[in-house]
C-alpha atoms as a PDB file:
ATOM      1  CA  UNK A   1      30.716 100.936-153.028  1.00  0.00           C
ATOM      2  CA  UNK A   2      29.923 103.799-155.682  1.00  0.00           C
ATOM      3  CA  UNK A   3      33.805 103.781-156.600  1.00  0.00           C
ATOM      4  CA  UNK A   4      36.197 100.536-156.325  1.00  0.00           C
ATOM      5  CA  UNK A   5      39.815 100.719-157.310  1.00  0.00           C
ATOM      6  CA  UNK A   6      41.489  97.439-157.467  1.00  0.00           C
ATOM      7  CA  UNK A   7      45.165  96.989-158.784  1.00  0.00           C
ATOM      8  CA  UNK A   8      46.864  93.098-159.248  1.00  0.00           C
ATOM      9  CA  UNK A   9      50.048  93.134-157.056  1.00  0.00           C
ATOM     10  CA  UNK A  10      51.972  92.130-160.386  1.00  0.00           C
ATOM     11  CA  UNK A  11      51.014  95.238-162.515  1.00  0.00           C
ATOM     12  CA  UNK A  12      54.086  97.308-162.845  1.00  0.00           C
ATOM     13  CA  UNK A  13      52.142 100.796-162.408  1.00  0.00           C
ATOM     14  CA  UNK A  14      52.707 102.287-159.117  1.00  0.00           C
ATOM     15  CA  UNK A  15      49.996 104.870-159.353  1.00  0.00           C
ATOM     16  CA  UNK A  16      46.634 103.229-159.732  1.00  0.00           C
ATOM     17  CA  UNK A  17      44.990 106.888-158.684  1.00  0.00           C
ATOM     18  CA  UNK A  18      46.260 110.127-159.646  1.00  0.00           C
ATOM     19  CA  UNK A  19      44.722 113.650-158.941  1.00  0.00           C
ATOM     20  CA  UNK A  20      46.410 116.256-160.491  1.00  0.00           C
ATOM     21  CA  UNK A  21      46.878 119.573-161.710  1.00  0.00           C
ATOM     22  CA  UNK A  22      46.911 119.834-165.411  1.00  0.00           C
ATOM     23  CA  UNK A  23      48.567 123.745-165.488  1.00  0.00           C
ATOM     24  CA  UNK A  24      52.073 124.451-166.051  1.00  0.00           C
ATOM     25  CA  UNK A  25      53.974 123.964-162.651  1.00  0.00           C
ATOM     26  CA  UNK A  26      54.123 127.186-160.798  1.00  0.00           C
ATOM     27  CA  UNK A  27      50.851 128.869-162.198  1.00  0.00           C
ATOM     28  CA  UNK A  28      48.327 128.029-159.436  1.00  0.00           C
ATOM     29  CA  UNK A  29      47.670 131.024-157.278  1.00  0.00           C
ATOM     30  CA  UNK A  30      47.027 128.703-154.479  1.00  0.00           C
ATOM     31  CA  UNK A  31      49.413 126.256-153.561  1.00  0.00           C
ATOM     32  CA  UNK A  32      47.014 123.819-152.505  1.00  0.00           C
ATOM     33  CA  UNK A  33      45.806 123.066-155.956  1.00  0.00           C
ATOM     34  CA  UNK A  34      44.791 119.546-155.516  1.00  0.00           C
ATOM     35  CA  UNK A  35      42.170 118.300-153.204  1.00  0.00           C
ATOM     36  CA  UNK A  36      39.871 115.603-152.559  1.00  0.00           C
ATOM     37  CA  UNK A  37      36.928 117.330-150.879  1.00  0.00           C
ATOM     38  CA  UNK A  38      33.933 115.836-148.734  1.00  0.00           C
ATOM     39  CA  UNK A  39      30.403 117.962-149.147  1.00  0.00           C
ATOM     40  CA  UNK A  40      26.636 118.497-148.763  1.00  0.00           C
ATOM     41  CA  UNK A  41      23.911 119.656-150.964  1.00  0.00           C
ATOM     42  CA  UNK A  42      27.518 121.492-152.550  1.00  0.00           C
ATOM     43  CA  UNK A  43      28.994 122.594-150.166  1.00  0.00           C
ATOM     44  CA  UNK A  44      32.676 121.263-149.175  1.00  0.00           C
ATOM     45  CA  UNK A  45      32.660 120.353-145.487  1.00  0.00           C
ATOM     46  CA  UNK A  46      36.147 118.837-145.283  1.00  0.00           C
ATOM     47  CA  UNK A  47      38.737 118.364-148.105  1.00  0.00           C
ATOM     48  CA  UNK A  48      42.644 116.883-148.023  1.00  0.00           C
ATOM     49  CA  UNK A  49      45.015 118.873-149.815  1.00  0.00           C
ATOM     50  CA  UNK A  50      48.346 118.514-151.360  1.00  0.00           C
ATOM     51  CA  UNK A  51      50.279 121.782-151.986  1.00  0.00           C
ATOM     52  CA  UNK A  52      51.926 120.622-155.543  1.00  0.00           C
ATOM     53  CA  UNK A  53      52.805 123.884-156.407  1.00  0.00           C
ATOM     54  CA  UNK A  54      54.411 124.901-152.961  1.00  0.00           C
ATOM     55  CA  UNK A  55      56.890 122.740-150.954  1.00  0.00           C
ATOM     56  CA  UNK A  56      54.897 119.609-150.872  1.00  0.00           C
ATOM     57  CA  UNK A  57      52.723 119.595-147.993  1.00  0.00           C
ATOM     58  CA  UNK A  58      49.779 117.744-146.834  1.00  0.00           C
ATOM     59  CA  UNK A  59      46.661 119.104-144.884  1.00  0.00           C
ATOM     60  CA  UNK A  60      43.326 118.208-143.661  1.00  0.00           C
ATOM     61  CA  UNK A  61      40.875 120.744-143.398  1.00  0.00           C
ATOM     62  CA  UNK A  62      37.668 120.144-140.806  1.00  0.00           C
ATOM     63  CA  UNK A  63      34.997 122.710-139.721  1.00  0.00           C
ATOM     64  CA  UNK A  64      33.765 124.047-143.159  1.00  0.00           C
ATOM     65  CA  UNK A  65      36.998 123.150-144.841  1.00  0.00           C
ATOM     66  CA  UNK A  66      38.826 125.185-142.395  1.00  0.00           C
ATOM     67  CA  UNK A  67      42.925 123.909-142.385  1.00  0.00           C
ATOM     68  CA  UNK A  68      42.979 121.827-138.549  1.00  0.00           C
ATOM     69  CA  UNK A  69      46.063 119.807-139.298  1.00  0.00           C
ATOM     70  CA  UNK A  70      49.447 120.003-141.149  1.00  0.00           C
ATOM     71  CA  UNK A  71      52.334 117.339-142.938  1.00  0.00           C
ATOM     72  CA  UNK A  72      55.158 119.639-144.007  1.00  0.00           C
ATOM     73  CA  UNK A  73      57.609 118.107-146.737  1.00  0.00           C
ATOM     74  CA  UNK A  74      60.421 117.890-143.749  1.00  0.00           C
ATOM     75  CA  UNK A  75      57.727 115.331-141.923  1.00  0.00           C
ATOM     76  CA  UNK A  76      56.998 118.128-139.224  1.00  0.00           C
ATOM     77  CA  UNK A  77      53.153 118.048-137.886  1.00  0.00           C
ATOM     78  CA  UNK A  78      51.153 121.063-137.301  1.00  0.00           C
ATOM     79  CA  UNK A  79      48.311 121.396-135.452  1.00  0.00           C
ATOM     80  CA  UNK A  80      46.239 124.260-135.517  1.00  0.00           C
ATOM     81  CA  UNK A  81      49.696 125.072-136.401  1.00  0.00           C
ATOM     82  CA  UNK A  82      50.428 125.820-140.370  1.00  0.00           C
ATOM     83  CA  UNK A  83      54.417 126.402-140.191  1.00  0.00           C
ATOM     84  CA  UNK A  84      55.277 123.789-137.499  1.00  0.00           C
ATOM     85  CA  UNK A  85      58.950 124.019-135.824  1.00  0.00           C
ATOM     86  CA  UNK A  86      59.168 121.108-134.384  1.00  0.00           C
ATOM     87  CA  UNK A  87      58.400 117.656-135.023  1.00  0.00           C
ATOM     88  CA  UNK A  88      55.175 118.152-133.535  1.00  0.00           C
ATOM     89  CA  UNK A  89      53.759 122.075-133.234  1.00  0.00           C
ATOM     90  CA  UNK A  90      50.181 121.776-131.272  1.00  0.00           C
ATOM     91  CA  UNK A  91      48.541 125.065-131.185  1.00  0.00           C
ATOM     92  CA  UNK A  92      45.483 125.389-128.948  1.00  0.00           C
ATOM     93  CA  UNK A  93      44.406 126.631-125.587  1.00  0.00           C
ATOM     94  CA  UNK A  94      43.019 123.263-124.443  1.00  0.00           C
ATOM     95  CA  UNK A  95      45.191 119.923-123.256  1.00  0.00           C
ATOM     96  CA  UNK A  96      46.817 117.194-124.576  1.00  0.00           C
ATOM     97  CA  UNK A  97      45.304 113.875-122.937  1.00  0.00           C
ATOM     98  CA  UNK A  98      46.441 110.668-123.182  1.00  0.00           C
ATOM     99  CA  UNK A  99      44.441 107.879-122.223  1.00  0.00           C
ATOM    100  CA  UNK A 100      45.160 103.745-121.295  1.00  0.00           C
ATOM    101  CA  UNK A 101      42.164 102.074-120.211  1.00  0.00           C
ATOM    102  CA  UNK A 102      44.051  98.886-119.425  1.00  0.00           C
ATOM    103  CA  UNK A 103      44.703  97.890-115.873  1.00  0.00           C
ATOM    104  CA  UNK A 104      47.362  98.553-114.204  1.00  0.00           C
ATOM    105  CA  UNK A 105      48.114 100.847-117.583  1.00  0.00           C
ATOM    106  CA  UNK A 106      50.488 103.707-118.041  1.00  0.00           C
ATOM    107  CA  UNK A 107      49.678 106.791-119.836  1.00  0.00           C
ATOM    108  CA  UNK A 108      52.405 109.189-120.252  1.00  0.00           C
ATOM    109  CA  UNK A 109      55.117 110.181-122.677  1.00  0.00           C
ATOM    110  CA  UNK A 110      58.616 108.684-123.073  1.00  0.00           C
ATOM    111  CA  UNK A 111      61.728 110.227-124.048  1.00  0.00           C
ATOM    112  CA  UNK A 112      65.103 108.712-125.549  1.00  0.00           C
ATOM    113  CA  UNK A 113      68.296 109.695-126.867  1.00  0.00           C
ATOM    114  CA  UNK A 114      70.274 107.936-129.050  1.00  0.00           C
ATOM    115  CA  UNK A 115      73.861 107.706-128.713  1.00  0.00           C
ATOM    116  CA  UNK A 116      75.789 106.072-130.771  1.00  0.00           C
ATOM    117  CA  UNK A 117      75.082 101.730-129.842  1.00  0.00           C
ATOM    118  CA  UNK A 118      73.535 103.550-126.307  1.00  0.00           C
ATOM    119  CA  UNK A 119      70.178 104.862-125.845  1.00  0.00           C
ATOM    120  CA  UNK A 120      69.079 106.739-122.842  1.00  0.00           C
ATOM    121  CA  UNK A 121      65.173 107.205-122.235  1.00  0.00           C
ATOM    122  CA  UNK A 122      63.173 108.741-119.693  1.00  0.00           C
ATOM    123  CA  UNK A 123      59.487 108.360-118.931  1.00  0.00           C
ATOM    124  CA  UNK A 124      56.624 110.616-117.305  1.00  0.00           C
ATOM    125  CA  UNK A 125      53.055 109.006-116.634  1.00  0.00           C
ATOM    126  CA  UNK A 126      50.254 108.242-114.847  1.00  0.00           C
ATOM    127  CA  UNK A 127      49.705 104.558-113.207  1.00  0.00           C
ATOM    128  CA  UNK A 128      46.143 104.018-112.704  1.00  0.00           C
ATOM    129  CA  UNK A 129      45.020 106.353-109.829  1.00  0.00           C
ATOM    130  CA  UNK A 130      48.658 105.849-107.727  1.00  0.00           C
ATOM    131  CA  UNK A 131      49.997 109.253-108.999  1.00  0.00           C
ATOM    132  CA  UNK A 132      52.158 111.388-111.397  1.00  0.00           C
ATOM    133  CA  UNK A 133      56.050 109.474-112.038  1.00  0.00           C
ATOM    134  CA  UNK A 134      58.923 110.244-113.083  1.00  0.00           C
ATOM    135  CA  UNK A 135      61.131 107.750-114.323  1.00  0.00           C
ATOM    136  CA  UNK A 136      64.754 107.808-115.616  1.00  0.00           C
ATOM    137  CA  UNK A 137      64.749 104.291-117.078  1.00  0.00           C
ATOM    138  CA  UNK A 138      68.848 104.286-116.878  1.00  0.00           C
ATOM    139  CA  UNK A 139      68.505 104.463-112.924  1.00  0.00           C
ATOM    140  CA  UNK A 140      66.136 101.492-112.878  1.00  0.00           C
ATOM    141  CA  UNK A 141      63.719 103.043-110.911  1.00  0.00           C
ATOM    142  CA  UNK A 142      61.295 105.963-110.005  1.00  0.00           C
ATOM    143  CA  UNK A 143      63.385 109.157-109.260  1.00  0.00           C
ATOM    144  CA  UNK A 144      60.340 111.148-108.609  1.00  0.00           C
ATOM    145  CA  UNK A 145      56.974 111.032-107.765  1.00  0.00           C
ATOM    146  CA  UNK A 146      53.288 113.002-106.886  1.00  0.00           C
ATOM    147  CA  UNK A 147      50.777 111.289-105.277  1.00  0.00           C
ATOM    148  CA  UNK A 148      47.491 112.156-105.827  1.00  0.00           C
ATOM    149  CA  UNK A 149      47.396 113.587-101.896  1.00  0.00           C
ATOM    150  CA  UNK A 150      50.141 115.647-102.817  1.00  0.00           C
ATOM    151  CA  UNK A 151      52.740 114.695-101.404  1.00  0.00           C
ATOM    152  CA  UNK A 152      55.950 114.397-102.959  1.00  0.00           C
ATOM    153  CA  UNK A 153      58.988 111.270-103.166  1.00  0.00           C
ATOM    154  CA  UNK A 154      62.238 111.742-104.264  1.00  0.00           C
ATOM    155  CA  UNK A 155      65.341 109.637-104.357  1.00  0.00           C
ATOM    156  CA  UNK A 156      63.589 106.314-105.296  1.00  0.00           C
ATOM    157  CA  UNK A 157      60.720 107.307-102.618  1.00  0.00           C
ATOM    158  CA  UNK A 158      57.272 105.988-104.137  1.00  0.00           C
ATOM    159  CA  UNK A 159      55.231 105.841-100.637  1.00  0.00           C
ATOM    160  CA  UNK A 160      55.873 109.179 -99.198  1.00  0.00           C
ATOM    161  CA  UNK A 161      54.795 109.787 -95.492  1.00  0.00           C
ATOM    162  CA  UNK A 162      55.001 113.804 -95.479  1.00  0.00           C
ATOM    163  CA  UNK A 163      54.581 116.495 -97.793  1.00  0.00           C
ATOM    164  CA  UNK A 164      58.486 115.780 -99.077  1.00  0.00           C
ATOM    165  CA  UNK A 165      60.131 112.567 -98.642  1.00  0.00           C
ATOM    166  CA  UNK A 166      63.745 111.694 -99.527  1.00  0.00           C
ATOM    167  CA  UNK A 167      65.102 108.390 -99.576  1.00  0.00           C
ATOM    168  CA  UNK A 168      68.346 107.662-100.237  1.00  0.00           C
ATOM    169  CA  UNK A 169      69.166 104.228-100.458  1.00  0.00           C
ATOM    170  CA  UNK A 170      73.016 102.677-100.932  1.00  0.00           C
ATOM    171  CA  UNK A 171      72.649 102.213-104.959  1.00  0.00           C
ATOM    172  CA  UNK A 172      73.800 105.382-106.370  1.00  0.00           C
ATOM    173  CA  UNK A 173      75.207 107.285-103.571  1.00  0.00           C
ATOM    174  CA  UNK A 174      77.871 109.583-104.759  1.00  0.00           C
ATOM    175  CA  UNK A 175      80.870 108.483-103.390  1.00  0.00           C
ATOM    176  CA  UNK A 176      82.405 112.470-103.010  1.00  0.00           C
ATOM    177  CA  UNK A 177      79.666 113.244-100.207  1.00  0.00           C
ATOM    178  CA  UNK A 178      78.587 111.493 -96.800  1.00  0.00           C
ATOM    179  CA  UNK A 179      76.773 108.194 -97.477  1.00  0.00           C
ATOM    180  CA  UNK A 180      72.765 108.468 -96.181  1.00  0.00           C
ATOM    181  CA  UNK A 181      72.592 112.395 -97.427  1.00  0.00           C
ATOM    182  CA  UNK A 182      69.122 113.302 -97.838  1.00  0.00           C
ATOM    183  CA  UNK A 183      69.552 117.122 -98.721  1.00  0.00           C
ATOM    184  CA  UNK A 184      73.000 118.879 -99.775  1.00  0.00           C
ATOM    185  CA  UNK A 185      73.170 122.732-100.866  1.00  0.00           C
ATOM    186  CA  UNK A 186      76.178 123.260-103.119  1.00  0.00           C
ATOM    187  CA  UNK A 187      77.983 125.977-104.842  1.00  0.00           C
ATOM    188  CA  UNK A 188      81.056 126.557-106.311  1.00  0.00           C
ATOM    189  CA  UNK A 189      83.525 129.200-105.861  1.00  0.00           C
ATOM    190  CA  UNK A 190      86.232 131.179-108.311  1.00  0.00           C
ATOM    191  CA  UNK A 191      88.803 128.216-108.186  1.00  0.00           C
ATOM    192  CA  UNK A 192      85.371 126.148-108.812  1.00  0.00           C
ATOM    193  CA  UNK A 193      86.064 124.535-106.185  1.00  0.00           C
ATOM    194  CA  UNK A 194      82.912 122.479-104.532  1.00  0.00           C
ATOM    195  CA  UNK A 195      81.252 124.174-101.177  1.00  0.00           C
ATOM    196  CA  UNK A 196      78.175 123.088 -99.983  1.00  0.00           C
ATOM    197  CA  UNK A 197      76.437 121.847 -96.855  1.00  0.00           C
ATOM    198  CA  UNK A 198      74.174 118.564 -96.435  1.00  0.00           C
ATOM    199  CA  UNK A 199      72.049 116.929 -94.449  1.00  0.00           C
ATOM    200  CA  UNK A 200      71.222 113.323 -93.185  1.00  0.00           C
ATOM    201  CA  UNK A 201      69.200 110.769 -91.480  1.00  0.00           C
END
């Protein structure tokens, strides 16, 4: 290439390319100071910049150098988002998608907690063209579930046979209501004290 950069594994520099800001800390008037910039016939079409100056973030700008995506110094990403406040802050009015093209595949999102030695996780995804699941990976097996006719299984259910289907199977029952309840409508009242009514097979 035009530029190569090579540096021997034994050298004791850490920094084998530096860009930086040769004014006194604190004068820039824009705290993105340092860039490395990508143009045509002179004009900068993209650029990656450091804020050296500010609190130490990274962003890539896109679209005529126009700011797309955000690192703050805590590690946050922004997207379309410049003061993310969350680990990742996605600002736009289209979707996310995620895609497997494997098959048999899952694409979805997963969830866990850690707790102490114990880790809890929960998943919700797509399998192939079977539906929408919901998974709590502690109950070792599909809570819920939306078919792509619509119709909805709950309780373990992953055929349903009408519009709502709940199947309540011996693992899990709780042991303070009727075994084989499908449906139970529960309050509590001032001595919170447990009141409800349920229904079964």
């Amino acid at each position: 290439g035009l530029l190569e950069i090579l540096r021997n594994a034994s050298q004791s520099t850490s920094t084998p390319l530096l860009l930086q800001n040769s004014a006194a800390a604190g004068t820039g008037s824009n705290p993105d100071v340092v860039k490395l910039a990508f143009g045509s016939q002179g004009a900068v079409k993209a650029s990656i910049r450091a804020a050296v100056y500010g609190e130490g973030h990274m962003a890539f700008h896109t679209n005529n150098d126009t700011e797309k995506v955000r690192i703050t110094a805590a590690g946050r990403v922004g997207i379309m988002e410049t003061s993310p406040d969350r680990s990742l802050h996605i600002k736009d009015s289209g979707i996310i998608k995620l895609e497997n093209t494997s098959t048999g595949g899952w694409a979805g999102l997963e969830w866990m907690v850690s707790s102490g030695t114990n880790n809890y996780d929960a998943y919700m995804g797509l399998q192939d063209n079977d539906g929408l699941f919901f998974i709590d990976n502690n109950s070792n097996g599909i809570d819920f579930c939306i078919k792509q006719n619509g119709r909805i299984g709950m309780g373990g259910e992953t055929n349903p046979i009408a519009t709502l289907t709940i199947n309540k199977g011996s693992t899990g029952q709780n042991t303070t209501h009727t075994d084989g309840e499908l449906l139970r409508l529960e309050g509590y009242d001032s001595t919170n004290s447990r009141h409800g009514i349920g229904f079964g097979r």
